[in-house]
N, C-alpha and C. Protein backbone atom coordinates (compact mmCIF):
# COMPACT_ATOMS: atom_id res chain seq x y z
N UNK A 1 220.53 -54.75 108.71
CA UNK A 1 219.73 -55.77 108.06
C UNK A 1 219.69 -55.48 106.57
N UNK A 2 219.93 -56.48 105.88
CA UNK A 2 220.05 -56.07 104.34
C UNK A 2 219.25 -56.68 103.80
N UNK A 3 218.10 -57.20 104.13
CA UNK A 3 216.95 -57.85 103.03
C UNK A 3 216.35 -56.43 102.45
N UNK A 4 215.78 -57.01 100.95
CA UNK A 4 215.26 -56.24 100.10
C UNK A 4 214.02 -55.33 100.82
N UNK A 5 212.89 -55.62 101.64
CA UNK A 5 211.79 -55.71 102.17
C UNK A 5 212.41 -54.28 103.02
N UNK A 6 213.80 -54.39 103.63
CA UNK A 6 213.50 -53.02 104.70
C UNK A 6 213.44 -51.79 104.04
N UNK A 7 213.81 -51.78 102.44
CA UNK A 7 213.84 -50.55 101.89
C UNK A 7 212.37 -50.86 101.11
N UNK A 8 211.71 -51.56 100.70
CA UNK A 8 210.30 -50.94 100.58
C UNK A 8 209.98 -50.76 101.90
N UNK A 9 209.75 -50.70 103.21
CA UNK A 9 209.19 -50.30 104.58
C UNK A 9 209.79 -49.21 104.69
N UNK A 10 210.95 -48.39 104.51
CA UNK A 10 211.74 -47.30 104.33
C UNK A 10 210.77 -46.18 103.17
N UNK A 11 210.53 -46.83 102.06
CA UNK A 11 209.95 -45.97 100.86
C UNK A 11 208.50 -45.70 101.33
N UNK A 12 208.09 -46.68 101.76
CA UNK A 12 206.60 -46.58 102.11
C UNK A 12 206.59 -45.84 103.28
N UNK A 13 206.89 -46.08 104.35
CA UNK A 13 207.31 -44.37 105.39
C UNK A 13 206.95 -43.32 104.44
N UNK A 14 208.38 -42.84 103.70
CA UNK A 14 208.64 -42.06 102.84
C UNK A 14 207.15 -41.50 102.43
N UNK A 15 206.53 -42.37 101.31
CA UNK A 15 205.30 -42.03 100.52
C UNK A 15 204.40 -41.86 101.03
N UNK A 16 203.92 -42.17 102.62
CA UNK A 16 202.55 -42.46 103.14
C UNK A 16 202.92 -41.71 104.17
N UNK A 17 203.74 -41.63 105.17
CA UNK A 17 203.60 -40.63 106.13
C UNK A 17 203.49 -39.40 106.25
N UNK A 18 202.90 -38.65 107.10
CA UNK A 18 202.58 -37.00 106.84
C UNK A 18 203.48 -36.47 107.74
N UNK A 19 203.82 -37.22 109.04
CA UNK A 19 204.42 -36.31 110.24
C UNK A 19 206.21 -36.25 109.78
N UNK A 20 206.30 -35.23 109.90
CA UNK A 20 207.45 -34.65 109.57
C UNK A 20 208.80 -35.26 110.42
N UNK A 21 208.28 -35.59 112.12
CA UNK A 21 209.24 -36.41 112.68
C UNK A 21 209.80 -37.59 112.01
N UNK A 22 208.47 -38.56 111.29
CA UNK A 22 208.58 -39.84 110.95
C UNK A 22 209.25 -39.97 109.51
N UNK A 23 208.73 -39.01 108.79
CA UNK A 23 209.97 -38.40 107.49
C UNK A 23 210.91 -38.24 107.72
N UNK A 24 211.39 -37.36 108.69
CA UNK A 24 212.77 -37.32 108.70
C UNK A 24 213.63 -38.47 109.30
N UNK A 25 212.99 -39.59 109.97
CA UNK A 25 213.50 -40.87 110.83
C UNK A 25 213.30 -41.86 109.45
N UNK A 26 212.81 -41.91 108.25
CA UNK A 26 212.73 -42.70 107.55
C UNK A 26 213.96 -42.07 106.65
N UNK A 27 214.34 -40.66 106.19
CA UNK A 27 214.79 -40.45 105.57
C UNK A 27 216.75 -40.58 105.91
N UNK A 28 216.61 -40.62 107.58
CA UNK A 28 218.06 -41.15 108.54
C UNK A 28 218.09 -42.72 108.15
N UNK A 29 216.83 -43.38 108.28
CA UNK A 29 217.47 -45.03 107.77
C UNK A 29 217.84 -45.47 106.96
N UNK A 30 216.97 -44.39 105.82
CA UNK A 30 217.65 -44.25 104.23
C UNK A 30 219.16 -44.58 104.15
N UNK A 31 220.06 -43.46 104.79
CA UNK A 31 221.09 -43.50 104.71
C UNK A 31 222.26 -44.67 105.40
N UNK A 32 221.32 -45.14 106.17
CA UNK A 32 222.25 -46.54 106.61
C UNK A 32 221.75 -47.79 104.91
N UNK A 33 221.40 -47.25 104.31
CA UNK A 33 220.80 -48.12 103.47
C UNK A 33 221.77 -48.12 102.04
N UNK A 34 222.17 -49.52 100.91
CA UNK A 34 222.57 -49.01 99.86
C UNK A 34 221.42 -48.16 99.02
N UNK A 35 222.04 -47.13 97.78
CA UNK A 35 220.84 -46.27 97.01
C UNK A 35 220.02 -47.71 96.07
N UNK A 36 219.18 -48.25 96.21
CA UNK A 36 218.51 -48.96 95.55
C UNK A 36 217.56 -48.17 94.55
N UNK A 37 216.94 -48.84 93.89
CA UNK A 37 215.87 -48.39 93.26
C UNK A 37 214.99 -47.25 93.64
N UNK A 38 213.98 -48.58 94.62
CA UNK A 38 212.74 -48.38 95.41
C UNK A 38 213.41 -47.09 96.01
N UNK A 39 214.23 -46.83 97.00
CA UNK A 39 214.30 -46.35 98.34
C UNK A 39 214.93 -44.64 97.20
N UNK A 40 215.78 -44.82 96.24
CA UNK A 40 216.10 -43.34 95.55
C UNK A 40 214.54 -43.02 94.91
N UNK A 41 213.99 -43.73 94.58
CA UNK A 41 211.93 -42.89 93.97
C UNK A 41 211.45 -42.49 95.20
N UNK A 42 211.55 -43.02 95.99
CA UNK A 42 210.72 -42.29 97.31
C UNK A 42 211.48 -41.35 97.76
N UNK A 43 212.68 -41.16 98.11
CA UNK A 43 213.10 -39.68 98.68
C UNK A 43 213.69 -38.93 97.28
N UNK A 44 213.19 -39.23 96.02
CA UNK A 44 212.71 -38.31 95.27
C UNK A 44 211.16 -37.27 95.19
N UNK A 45 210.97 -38.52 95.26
CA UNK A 45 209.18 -38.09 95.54
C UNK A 45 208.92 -37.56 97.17
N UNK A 46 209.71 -37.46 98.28
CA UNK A 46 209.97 -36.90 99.68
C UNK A 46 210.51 -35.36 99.05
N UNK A 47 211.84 -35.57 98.49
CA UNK A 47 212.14 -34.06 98.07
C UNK A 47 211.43 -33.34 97.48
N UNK A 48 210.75 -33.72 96.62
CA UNK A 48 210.55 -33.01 95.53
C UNK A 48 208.75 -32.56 96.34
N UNK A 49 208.23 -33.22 97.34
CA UNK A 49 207.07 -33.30 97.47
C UNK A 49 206.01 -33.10 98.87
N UNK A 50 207.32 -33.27 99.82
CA UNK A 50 206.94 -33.19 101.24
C UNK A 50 206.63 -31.49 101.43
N UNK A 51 205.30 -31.46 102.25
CA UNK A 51 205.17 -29.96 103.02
C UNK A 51 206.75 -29.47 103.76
N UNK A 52 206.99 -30.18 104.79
CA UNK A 52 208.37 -29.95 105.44
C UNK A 52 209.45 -29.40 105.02
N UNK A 53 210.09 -28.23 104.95
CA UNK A 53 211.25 -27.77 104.49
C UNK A 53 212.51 -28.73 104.73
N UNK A 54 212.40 -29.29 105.92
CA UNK A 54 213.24 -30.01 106.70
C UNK A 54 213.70 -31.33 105.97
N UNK A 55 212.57 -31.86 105.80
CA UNK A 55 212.39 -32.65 105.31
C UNK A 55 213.04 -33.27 103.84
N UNK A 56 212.40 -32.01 102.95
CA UNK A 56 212.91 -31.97 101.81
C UNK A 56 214.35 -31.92 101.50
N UNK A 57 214.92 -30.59 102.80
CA UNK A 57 216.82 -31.01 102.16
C UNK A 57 217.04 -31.89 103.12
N UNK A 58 216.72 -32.71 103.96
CA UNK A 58 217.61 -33.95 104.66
C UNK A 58 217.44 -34.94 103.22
N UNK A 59 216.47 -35.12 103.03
CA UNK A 59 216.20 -35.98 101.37
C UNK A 59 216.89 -35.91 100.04
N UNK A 60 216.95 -34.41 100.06
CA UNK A 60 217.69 -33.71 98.57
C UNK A 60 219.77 -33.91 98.95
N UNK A 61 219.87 -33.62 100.43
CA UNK A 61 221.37 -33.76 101.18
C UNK A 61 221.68 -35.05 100.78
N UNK A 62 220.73 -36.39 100.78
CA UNK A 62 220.89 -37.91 100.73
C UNK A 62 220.89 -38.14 98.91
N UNK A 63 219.98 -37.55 98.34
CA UNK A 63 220.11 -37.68 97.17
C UNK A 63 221.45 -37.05 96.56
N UNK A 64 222.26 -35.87 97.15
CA UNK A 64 223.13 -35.43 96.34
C UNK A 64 224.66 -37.10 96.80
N UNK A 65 224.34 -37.46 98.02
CA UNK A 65 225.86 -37.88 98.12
C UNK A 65 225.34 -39.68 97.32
N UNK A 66 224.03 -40.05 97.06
CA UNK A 66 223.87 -40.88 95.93
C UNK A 66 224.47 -41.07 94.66
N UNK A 67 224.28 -39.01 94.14
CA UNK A 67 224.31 -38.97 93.08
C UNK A 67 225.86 -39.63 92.27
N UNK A 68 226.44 -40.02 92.79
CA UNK A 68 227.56 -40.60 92.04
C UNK A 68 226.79 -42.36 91.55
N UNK A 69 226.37 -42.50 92.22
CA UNK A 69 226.11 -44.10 91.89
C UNK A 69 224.42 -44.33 92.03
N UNK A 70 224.09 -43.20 91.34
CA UNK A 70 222.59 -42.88 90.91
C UNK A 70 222.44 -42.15 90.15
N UNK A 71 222.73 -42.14 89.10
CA UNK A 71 223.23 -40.80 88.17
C UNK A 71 221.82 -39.97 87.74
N UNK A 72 220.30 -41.03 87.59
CA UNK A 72 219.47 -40.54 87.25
C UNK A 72 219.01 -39.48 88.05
N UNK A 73 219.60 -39.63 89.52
CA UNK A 73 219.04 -38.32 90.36
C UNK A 73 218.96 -37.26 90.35
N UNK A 74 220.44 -36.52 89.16
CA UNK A 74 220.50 -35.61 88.40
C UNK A 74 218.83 -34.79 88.05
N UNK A 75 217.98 -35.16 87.60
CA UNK A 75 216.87 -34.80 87.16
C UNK A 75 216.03 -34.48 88.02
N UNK A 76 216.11 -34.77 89.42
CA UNK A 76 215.55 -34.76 90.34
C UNK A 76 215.88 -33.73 90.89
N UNK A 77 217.29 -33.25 91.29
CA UNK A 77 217.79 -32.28 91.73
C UNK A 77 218.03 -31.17 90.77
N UNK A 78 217.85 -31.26 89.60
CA UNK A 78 217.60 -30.08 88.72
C UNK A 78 216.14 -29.12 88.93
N UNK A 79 215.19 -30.27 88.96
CA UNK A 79 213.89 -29.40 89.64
C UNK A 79 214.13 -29.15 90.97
N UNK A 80 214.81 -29.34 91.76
CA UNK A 80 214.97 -28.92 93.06
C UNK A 80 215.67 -27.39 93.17
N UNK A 81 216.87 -27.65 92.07
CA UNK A 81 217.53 -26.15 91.81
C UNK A 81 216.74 -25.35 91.36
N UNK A 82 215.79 -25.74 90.41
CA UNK A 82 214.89 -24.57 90.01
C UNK A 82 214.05 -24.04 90.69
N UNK A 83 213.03 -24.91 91.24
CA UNK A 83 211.72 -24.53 91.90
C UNK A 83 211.36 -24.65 93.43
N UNK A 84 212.00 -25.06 94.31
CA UNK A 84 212.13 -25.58 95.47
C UNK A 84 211.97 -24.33 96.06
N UNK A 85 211.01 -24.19 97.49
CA UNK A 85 211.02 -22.77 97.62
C UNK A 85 211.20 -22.64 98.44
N UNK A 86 212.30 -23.35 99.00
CA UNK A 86 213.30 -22.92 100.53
C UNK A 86 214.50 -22.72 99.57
N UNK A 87 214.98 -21.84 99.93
CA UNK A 87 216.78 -21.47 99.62
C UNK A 87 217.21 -22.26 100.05
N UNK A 88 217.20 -22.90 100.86
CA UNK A 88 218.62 -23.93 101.17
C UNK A 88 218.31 -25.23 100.52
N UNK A 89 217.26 -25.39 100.19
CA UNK A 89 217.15 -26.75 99.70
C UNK A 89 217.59 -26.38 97.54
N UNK A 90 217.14 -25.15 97.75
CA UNK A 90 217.63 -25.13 96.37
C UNK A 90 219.52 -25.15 95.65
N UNK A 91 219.71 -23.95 97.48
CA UNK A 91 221.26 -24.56 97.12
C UNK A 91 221.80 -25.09 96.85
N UNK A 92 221.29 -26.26 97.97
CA UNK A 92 222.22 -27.62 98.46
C UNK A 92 222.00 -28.47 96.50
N UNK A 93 220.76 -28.01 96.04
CA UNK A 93 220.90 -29.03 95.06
C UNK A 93 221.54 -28.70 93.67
N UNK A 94 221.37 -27.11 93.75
CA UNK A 94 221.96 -26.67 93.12
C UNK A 94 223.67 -26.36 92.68
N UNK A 95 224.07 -26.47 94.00
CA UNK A 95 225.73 -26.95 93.87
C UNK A 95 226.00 -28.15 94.24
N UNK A 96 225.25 -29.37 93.82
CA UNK A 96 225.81 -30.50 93.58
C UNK A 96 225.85 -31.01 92.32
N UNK A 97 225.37 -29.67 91.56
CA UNK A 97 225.23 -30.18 90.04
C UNK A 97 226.14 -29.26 89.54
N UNK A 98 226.54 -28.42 90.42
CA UNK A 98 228.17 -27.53 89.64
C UNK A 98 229.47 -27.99 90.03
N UNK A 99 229.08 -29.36 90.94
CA UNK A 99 230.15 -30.02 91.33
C UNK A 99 230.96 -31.10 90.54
C-alpha cells in the first residue's frame, strides 16, 4: 500500500510505542516502505532513542542501507558511532560511514 498515511502510522508506532516487540514490527514495515521524510525522523529518533538494544540496530541497520538516498542520515549515525552503548549498534554505524 503506498498512500502517504501508512508511513505516518509506521512513525507514530515508532515514536509512541514502548514494547520492544511492536518497535521492532514497525521498524520491519519500515523497510517494505520508500525512505520518506516522516518515516527516516522516526527511526532516527527509534535509533538514537529506544531503551531496546534490539531495537536500536534493526533501526540504525535500516538507516545505513537508506543512507544513499538519505544523505542527511549521515548525522544520525555519526552519534550512533560515537555514543551508542551497545557495540554492535555502534559498529554497524560506524562502518557505514567508512564505507
Amino acid at each position: 500500500m503506498q498512500h502517504d498515511e501508512v508511513d505516518g502510522l509506521i512513525a507514530t508506532r515508532l515514536d509512541q510505542d514502548q514494547s520492544p516487540v511492536a518497535l521492532r514490527a514497525a521498524v520491519n514495515a519500515a523497510k517494505l516502505r520508500a525512505p520518506t521524510a516522516p518515516l527516516a525522523a522516526a527511526l532516527s529518533r527509534a535509533a538514537l532513542g529506544s531503551g531496546d538494544s534490539q531495537t536500536r540496530y534493526r533501526a540504525t541497520g535500516l538507516l545505513v542501507e537508506w543512507l544513499p538516498r538519505r544523505p542527511e542520515l549521515r548525522a544520525v549515525l555519526v552519534q550512533l558511532a560515537a555514543r551508542d552503548e551497545n557495540d554492535d549498534v555502534r559498529s554497524l554505524a560506524a562502518n557505514a560511514l567508512h564505507t
